[in-house]
Protein backbone atom coordinates (compact mmCIF):
# COMPACT_ATOMS: atom_id res chain seq x y z
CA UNK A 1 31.86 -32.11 -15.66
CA UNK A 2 31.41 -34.33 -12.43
CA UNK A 3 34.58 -35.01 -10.15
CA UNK A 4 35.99 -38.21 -9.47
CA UNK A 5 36.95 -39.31 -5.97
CA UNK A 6 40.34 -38.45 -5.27
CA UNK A 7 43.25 -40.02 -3.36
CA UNK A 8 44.11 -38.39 -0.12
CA UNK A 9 46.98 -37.00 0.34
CA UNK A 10 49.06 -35.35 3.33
CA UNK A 11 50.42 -32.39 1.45
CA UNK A 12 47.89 -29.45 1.06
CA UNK A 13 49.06 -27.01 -1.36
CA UNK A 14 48.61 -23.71 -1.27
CA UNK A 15 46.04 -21.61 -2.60
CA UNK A 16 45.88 -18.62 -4.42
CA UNK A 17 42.33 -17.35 -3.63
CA UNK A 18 39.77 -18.75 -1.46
CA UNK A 19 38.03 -21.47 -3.55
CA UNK A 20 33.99 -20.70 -4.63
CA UNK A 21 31.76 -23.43 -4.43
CA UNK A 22 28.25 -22.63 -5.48
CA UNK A 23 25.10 -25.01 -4.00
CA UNK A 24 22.46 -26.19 -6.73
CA UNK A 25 19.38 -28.37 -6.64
CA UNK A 26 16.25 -28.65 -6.56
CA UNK A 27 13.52 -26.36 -4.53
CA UNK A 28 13.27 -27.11 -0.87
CA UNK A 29 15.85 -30.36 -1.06
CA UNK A 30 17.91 -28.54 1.49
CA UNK A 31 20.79 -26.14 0.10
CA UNK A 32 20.04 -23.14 2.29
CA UNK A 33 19.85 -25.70 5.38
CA UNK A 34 22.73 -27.08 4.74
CA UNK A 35 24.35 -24.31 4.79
CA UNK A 36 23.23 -23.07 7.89
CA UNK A 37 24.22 -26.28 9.60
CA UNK A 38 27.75 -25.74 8.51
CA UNK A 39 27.77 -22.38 9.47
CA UNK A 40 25.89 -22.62 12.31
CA UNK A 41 23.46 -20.27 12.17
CA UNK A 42 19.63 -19.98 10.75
CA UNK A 43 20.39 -18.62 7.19
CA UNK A 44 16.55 -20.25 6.00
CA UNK A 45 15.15 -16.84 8.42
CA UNK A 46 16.50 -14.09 6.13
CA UNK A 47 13.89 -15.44 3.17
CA UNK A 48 10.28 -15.29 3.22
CA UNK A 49 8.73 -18.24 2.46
CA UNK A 50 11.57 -20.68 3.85
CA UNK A 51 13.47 -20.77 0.15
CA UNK A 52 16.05 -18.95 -0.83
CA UNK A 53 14.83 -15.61 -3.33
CA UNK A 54 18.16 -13.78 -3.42
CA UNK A 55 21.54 -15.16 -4.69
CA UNK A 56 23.96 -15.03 -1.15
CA UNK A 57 27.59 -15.75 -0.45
CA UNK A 58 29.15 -17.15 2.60
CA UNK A 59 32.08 -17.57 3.95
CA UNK A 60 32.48 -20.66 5.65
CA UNK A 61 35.62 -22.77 6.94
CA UNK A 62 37.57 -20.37 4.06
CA UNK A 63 35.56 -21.51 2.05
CA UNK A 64 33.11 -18.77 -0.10
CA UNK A 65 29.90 -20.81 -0.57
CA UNK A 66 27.16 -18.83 -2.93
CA UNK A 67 23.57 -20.28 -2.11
CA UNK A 68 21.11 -20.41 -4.98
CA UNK A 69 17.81 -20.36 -5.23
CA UNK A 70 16.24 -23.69 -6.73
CA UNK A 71 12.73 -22.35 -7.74
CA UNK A 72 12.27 -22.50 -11.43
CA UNK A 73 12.03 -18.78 -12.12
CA UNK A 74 15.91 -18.46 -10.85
CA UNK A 75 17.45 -20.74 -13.76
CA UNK A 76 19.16 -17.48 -15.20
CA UNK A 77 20.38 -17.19 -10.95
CA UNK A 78 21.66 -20.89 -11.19
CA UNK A 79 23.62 -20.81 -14.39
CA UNK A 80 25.29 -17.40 -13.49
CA UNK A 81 26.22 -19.05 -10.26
CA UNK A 82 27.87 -22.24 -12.08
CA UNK A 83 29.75 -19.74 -14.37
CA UNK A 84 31.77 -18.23 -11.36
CA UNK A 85 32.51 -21.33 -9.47
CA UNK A 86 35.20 -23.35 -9.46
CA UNK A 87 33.17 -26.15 -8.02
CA UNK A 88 29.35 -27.13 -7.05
CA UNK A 89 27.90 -29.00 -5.09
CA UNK A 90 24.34 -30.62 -5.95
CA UNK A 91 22.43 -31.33 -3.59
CA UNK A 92 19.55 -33.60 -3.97
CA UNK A 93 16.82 -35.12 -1.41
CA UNK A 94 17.09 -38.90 0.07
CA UNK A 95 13.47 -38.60 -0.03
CA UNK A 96 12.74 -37.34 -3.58
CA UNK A 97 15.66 -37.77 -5.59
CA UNK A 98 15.65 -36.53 -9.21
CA UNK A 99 13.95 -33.34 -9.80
CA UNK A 100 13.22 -30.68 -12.46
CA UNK A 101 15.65 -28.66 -10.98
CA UNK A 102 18.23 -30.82 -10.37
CA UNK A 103 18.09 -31.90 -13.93
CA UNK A 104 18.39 -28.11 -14.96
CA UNK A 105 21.56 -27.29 -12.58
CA UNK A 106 23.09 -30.60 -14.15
CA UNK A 107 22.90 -28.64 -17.48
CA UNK A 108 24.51 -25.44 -16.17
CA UNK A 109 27.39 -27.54 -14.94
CA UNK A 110 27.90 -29.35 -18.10
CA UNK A 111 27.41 -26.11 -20.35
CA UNK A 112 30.15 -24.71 -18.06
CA UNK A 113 32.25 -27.33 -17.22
CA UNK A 114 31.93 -26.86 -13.57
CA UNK A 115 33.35 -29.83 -11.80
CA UNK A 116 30.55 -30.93 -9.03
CA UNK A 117 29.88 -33.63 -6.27
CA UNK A 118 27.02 -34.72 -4.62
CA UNK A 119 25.07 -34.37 -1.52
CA UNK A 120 22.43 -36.65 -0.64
CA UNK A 121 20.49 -34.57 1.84
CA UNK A 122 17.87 -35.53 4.37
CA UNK A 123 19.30 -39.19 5.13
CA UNK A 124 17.85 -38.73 8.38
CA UNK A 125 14.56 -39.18 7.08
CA UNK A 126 12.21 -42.56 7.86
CA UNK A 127 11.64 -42.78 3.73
CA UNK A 128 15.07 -41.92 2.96
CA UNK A 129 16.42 -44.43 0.37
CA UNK A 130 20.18 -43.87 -0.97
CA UNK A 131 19.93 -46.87 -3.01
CA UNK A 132 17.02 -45.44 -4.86
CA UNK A 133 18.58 -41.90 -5.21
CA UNK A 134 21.62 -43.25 -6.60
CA UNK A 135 19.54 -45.42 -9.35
CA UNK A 136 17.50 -42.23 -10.51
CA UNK A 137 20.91 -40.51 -10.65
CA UNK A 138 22.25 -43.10 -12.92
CA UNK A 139 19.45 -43.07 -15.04
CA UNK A 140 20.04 -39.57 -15.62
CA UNK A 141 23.90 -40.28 -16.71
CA UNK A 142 25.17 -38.84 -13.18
CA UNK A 143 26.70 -41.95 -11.99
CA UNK A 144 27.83 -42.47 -8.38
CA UNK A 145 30.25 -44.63 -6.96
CA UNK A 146 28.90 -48.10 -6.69
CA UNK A 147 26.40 -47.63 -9.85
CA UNK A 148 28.35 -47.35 -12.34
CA UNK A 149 30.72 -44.48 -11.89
CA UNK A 150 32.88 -42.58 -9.53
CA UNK A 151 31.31 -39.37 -8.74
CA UNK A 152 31.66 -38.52 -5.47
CA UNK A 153 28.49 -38.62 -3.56
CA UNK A 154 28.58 -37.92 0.28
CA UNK A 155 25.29 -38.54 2.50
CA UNK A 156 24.35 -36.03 4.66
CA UNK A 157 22.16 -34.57 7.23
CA UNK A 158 21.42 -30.84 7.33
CA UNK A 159 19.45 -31.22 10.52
CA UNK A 160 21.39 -33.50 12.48
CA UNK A 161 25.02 -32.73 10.75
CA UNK A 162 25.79 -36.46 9.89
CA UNK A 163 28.26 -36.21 6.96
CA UNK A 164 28.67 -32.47 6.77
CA UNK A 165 32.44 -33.22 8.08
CA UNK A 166 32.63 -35.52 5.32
CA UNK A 167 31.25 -33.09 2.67
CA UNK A 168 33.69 -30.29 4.05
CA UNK A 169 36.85 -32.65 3.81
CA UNK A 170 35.65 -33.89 0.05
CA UNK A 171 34.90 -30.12 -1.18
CA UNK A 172 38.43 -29.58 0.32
CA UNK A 173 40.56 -32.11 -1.33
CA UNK A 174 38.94 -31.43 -4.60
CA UNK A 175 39.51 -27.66 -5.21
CA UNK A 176 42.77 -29.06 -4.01
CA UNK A 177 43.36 -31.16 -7.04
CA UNK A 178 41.98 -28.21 -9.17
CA UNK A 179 44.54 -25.10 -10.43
CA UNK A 180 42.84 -21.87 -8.67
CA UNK A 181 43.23 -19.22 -11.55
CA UNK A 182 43.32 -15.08 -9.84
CA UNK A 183 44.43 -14.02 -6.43
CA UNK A 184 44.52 -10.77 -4.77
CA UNK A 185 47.47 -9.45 -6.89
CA UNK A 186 45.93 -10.34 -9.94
CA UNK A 187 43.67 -7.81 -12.81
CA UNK A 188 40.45 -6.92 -10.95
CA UNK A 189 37.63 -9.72 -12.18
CA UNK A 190 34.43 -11.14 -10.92
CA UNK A 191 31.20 -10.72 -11.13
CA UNK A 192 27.59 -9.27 -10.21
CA UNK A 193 25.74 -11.71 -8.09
CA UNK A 194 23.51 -9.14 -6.93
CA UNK A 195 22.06 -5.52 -6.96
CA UNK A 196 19.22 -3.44 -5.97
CA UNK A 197 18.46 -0.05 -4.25
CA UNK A 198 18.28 -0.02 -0.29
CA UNK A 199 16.19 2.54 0.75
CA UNK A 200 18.94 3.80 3.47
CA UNK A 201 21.76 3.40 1.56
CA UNK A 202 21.04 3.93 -1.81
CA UNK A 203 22.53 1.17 -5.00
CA UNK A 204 23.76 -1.98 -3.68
CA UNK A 205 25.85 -4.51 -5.82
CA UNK A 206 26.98 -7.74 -4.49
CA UNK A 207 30.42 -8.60 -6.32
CA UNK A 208 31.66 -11.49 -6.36
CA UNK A 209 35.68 -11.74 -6.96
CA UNK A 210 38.22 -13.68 -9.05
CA UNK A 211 40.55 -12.23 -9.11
CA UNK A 212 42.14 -8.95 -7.48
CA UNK A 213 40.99 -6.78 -5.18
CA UNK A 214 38.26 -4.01 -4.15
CA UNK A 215 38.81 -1.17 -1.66
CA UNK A 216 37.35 2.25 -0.84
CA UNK A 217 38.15 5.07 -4.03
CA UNK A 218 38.82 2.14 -6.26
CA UNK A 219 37.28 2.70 -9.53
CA UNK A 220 35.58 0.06 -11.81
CA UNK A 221 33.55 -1.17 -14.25
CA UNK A 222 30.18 -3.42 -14.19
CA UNK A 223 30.33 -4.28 -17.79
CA UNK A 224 29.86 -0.68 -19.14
CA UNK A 225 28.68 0.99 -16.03
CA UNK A 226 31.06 3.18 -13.90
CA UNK A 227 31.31 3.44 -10.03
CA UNK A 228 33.75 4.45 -8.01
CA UNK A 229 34.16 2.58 -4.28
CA UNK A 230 32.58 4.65 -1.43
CA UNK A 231 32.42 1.75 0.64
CA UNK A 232 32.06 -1.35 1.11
CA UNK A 233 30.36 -3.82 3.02
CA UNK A 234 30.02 -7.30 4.73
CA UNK A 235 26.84 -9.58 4.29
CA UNK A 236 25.18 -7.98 7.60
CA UNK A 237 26.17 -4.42 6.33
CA UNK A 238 28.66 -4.17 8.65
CA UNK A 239 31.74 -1.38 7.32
CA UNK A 240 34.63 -3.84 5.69
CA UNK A 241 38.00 -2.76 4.51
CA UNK A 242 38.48 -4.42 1.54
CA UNK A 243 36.77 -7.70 -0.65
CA UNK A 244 39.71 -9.81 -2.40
CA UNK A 245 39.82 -12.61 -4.51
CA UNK A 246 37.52 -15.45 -4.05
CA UNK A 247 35.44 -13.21 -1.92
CA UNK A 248 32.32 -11.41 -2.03
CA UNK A 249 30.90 -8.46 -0.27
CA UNK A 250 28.42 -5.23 -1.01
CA UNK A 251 29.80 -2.26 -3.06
CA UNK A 252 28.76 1.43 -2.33
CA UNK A 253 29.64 3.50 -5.57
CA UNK A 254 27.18 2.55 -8.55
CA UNK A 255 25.04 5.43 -10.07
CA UNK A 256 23.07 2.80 -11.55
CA UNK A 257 21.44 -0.73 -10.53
CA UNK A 258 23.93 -2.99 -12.35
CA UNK A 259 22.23 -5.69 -14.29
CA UNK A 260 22.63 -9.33 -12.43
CA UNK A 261 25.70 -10.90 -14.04
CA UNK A 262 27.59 -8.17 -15.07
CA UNK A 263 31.36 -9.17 -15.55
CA UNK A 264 33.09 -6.28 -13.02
CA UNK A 265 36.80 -5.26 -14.40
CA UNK A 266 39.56 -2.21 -13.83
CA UNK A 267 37.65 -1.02 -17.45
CA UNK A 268 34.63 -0.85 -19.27
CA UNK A 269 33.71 -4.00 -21.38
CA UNK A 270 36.05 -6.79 -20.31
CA UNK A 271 33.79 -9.58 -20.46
CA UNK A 272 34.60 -12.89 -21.20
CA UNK A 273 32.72 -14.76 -23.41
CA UNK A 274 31.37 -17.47 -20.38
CA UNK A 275 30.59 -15.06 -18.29
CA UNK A 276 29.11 -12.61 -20.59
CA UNK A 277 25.11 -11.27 -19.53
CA UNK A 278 23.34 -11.87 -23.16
CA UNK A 279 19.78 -13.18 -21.38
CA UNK A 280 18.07 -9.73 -21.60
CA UNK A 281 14.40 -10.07 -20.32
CA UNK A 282 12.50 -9.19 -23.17
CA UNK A 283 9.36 -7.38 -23.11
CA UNK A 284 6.16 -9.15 -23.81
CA UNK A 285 3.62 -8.37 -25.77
CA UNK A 286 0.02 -9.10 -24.08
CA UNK A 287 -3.14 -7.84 -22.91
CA UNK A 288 -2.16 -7.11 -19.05
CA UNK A 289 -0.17 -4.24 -18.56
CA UNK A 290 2.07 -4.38 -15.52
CA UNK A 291 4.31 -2.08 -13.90
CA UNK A 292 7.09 -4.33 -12.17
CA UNK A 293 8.83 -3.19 -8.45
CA UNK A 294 11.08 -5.95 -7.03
CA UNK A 295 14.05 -5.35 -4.00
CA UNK A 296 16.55 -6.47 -6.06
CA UNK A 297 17.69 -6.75 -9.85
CA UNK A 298 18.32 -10.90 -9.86
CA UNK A 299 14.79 -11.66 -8.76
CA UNK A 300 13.43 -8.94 -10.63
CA UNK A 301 15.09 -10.40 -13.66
CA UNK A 302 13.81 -14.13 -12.56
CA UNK A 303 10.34 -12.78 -12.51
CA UNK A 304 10.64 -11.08 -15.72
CA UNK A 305 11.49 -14.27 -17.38
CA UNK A 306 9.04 -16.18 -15.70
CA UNK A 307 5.72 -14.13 -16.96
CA UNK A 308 3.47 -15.84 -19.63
CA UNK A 309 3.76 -14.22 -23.20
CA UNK A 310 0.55 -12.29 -22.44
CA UNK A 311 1.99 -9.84 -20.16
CA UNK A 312 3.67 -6.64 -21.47
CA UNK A 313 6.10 -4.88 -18.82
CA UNK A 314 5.09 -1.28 -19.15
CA UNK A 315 8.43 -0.70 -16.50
CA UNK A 316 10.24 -2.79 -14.11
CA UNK A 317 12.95 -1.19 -11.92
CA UNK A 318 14.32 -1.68 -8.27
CA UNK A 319 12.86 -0.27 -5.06
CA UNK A 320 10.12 1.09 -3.25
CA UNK A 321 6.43 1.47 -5.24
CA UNK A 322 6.69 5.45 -5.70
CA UNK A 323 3.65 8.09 -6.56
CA UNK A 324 5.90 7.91 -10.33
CA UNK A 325 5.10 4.21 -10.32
CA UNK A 326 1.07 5.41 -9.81
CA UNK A 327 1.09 8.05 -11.90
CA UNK A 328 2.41 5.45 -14.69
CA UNK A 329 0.00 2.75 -14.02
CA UNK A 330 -2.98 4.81 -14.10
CA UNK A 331 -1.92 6.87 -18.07
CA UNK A 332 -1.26 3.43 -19.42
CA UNK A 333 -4.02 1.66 -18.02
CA UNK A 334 -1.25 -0.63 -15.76
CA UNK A 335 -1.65 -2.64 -12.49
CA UNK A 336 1.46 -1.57 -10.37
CA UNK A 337 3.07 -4.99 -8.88
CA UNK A 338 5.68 -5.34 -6.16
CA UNK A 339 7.94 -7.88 -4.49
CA UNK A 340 9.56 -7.67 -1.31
CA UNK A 341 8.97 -3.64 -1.65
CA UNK A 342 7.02 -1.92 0.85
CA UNK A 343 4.21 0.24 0.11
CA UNK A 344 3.64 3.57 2.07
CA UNK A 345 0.29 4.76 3.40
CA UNK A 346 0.90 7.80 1.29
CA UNK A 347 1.56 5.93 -2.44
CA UNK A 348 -1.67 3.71 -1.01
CA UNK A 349 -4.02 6.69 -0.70
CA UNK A 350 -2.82 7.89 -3.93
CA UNK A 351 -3.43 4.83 -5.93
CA UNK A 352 -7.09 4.64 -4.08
CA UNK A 353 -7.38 7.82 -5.84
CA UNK A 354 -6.37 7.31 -9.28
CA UNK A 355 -8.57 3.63 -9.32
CA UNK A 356 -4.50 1.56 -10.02
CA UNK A 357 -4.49 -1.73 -8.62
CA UNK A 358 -1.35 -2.35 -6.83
CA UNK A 359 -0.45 -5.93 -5.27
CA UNK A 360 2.28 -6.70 -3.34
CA UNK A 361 3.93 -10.30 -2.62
CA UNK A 362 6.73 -11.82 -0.53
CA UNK A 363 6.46 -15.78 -1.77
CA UNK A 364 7.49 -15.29 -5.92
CA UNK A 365 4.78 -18.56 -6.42
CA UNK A 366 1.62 -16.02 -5.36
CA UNK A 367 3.08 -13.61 -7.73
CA UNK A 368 3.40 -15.70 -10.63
CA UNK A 369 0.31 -17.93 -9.56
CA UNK A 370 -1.61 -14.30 -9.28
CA UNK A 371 -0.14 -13.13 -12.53
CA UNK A 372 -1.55 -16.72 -14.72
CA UNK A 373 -4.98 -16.41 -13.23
CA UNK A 374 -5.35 -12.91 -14.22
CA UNK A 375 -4.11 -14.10 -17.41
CA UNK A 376 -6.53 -16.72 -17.99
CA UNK A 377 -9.55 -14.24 -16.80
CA UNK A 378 -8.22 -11.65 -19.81
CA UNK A 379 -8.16 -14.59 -22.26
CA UNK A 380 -11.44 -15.94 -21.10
CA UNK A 381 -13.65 -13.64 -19.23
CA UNK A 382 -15.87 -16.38 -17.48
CA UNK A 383 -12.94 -19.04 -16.51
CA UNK A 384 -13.75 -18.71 -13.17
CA UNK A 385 -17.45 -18.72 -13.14
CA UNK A 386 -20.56 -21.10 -12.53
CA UNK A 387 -23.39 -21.13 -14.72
CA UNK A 388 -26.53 -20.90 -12.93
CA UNK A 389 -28.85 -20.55 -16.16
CA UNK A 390 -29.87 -18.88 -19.83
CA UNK A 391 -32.55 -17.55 -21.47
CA UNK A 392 -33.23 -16.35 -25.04
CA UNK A 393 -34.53 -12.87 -25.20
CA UNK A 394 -37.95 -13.23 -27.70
CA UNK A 395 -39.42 -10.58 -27.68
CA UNK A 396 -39.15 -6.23 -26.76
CA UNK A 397 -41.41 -4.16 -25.39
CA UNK A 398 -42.13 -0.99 -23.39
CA UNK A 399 -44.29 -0.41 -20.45
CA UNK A 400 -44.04 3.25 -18.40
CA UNK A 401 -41.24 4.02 -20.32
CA UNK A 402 -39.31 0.72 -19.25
CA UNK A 403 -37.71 -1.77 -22.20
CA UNK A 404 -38.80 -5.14 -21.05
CA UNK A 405 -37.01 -8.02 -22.14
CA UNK A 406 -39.55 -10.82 -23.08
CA UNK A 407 -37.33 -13.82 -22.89
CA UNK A 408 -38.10 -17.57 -22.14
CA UNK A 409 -35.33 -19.49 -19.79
CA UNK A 410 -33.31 -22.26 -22.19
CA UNK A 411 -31.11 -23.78 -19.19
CA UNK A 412 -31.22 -23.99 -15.29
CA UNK A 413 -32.86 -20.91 -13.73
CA UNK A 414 -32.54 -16.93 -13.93
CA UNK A 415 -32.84 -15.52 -10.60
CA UNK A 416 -34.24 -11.77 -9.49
CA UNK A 417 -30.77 -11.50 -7.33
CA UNK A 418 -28.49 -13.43 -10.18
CA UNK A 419 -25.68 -11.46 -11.87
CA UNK A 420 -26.42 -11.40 -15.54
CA UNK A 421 -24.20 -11.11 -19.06
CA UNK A 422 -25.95 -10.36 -22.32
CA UNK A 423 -24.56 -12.32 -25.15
CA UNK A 424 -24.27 -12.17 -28.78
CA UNK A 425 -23.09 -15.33 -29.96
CA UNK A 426 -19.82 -15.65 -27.75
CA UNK A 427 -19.04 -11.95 -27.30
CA UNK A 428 -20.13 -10.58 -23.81
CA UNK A 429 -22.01 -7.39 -23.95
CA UNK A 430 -22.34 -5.99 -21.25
CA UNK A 431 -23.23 -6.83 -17.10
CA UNK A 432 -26.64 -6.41 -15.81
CA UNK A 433 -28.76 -7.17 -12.87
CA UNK A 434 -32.84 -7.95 -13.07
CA UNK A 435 -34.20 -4.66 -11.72
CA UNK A 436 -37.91 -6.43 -12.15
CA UNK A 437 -38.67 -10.04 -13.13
CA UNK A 438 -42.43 -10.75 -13.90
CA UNK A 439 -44.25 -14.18 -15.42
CA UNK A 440 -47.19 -12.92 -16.72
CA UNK A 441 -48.48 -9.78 -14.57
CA UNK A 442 -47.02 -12.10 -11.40
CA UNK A 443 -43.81 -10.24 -9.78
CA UNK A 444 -41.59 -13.32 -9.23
CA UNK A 445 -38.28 -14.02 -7.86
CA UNK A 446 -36.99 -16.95 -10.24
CA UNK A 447 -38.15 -18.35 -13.71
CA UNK A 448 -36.79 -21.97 -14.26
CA UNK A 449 -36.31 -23.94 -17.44
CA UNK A 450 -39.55 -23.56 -19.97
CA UNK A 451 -41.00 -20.83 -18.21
CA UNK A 452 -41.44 -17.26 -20.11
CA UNK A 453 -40.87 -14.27 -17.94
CA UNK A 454 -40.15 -10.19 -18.64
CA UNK A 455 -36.87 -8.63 -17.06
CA UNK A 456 -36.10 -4.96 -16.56
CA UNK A 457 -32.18 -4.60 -16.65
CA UNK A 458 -30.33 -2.44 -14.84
CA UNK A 459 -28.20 -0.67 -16.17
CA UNK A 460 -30.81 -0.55 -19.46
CA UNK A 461 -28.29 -2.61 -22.30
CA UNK A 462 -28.87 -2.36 -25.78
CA UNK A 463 -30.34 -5.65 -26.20
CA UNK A 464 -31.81 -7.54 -29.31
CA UNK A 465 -33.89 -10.02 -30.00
CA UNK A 466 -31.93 -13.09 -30.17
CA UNK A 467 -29.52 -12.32 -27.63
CA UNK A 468 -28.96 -14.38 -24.53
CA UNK A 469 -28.88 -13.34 -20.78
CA UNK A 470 -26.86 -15.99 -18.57
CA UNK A 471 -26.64 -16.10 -14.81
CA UNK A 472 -23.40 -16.65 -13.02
CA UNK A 473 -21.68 -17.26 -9.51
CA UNK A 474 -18.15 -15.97 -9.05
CA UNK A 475 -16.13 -18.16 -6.62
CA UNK A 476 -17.27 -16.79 -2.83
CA UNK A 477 -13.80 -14.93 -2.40
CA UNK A 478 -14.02 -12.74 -5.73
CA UNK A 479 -18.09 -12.47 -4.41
CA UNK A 480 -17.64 -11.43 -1.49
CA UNK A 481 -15.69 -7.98 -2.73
């Protein structure tokens, strides 16, 4: 539910825990930026690709502020995010307005009932219209004060800090109206924001607190996973004595990667109902095999759910492509995929040697960009090729032991140098190139539309007569390898 404006007051009551406000919108309108302006410092330089990839927590004017990642592969991120806070913040561009993702977030906060404001980012823009913003708002039943409502709706600069006072004193006085449930000296709740494997440290979950409080040879629970406290440890891995309510920090202690969204408790299985992890990435059925590596489990998860229906997982997991990851690839006939995970010199020798394909990718868009286009070449074969010519094979015949296809060119041109596919009908059978191309007794380079010719094909396919031989061009990138 939005947040109407409230009325100042002089007394500031007290709060149990520091409030959590989590930062939604819409992919590069501004969040992470923001952010960084208020805390002063470049957050946007910890993620590739100038977006935010990872689910983070900050602490900022006593504030805990959990930045979001706004591409559409992260929706599972975003609505975890709007379960856990007690109030959000959408931010959306003065230059673009209304946005896929802004119109997704929306629906986390309503399923939730997370109370939210606005922040119209960017006003320091030359096209900047607020006007405009605030009309495709209202058209979308979010209705700002002055068009038709009285959600508040604060302008704001993240690169020249105009309004960010005014956004800090708003957030302020409306957790203020709001009754904070947990504190430190309440049962031990929160949540899994995120979790991977470090390769220095070993299983890293990012908990995210209620209520209560974590410190070193505490034992708990990550829905039904056990781990007991060896340390713990600040956003810059720094050593920290303890996380307490509204807080977040890194725990030490997990035998196992922790699934994204797991409710953490004093004992196995307390898990509310709105917090509860049911969104299990299934596993697809499809022609390309993949085996998945990703840094951490919440964009591991985001990628799972993003791939198209003809993509089976053969494994996905957390850290660094190993020779086990190879060695699977290559007995299931798998390409080996990994994001933000290094690849040694010695797993890239090895999987020169077994013939697996292994990509790598820092931007989640190449990945998933990657992923559709190999996609759409198992689905259709030629997609991404240029017909240069056909011609009907008439006729068979052998000269010094040679099968010579007699064949008479239908369309465009068949070229000595041309790659070649022999068709039946629509099924491909085979690849070829001309090893000879005669018309008449003439040696000859290229035979064009009407003219009769005999090929040699290398390698010798078992053509027919009937079939059809058509030349292509691959784009010059896939060419040129």
């Amino acid at each position: 539910m939005a947040v109407k404006k409230p009325v100042k007051s002089s007394r500031i009551k007290s709060l149990p825990r520091p409030p959590i406000v989590v930062v939604l919108g819409h992919v590069d309108h501004g969040k992470t930026s923001l952010l960084s302006k208020l805390k002063q410092q470049d957050l946007t330089t910890k993620e590739f690709g100038g977006i935010s990839q990872h689910v983070n927590a900050y602490d900022i004017s006593g504030i805990t502020f959990i930045d979001t990642p706004g591409h559409a592969a992260f929706s599972q991120m975003r609505s975890r995010g709007a379960k856990v806070a007690d109030l959000a913040v959408l931010v959306v561009a003065a230059d673009e307005g209304v946005k896929p993702q802004t119109l997704e977030s929306l629906k986390h906060l309503q399923a939730t009932q997370t109370p939210f404001l606005v922040a119209i980012n960017k006003i320091d823009l030359p096209n900047a219209n607020l006007a405009l913003v605030k009309a495709k708002l209202a058209e979308n039943n979010i209705l700002v004060e002055g068009f038709g409502g009285d959600i508040v709706a604060v302008p704001v600069s993240a690169k020249t800090g105009q309004g960010l006072d005014q956004l800090l004193e708003m957030i302020n006085l409306l957790v203020q109206m709001q009754t904070l449930e947990g504190g430190p000296n309440g049962p031990l709740a929160g949540v899994v924001i995120e979790s991977g494997m470090d390769p220095h440290r070993g299983i890293l979950a990012t908990v995210l607190l209620r209520s209560g409080q974590l410190i070193a040879g505490q034992e708990l629970w990550a829905n039904d996973q056990r781990a007991k406290v060896k340390a713990l440890l600040a956003g810059n891995g720094q050593p920290i004595l303890k996380i307490t309510a509204g807080q977040a920090g890194q725990v030490l202690g997990f035998g196992d990667v922790p699934p994204v969204g797991s409710w953490v408790g004093e004992k196995a299985s307390t898990v509310p109902a709105a917090a509860a992890n049911t969104e299990n990435p299934p596993r697809r059925q499809a022609k390309l095999k993949v085996v998945l590596k990703a840094d951490v489990a919440g964009t591991l998860e985001a990628i799972l759910n993003s791939l198209p229906d003809e993509v089976v997982v053969i494994q996905a997991d957390t850290g660094l492509i190993n020779g086990s990851d190879i060695e699977l690839a290559k007995t299931t006939g798998a390409m080996v995929i990994g994001f933000n995970v290094r690849l040694s010199t010695k797993v890239q020798k090895l999987a020169e040697m077994e013939a697996v394909t292994v990509k790598t990718y820092q931007i989640i868009y190449d990945l998933l960009e990657d992923i559709e286009k190999k996609v759409l070449k198992l689905m259709e074969p030629t997609i991404d090729e240029t017909v240069l010519g056909e011609a009907e094979i008439l006729a068979e015949f052998t000269v010094n032991g040679e099968r010579i296809a007699g064949s008479r060119v239908t369309k465009g041109r068949i070229n000595q140098k041309d790659r070649l596919h022999l068709r039946r009908g629509e099924k491909i059978l085979g690849n070829c190139r001309i090893k000879s191309l005669k018309i008449g007794k003439v040696n000859v380079e290229e035979a064009k539309t009407g003219d009769e010719f005999g090929a040699i094909l290398s390698p010798n396919l078992d053509f027919v007569i009937g079939d059809m031989l058509r030349s292509y061009q691959l784009p010059a990138k896939a060419d040129g390898k």
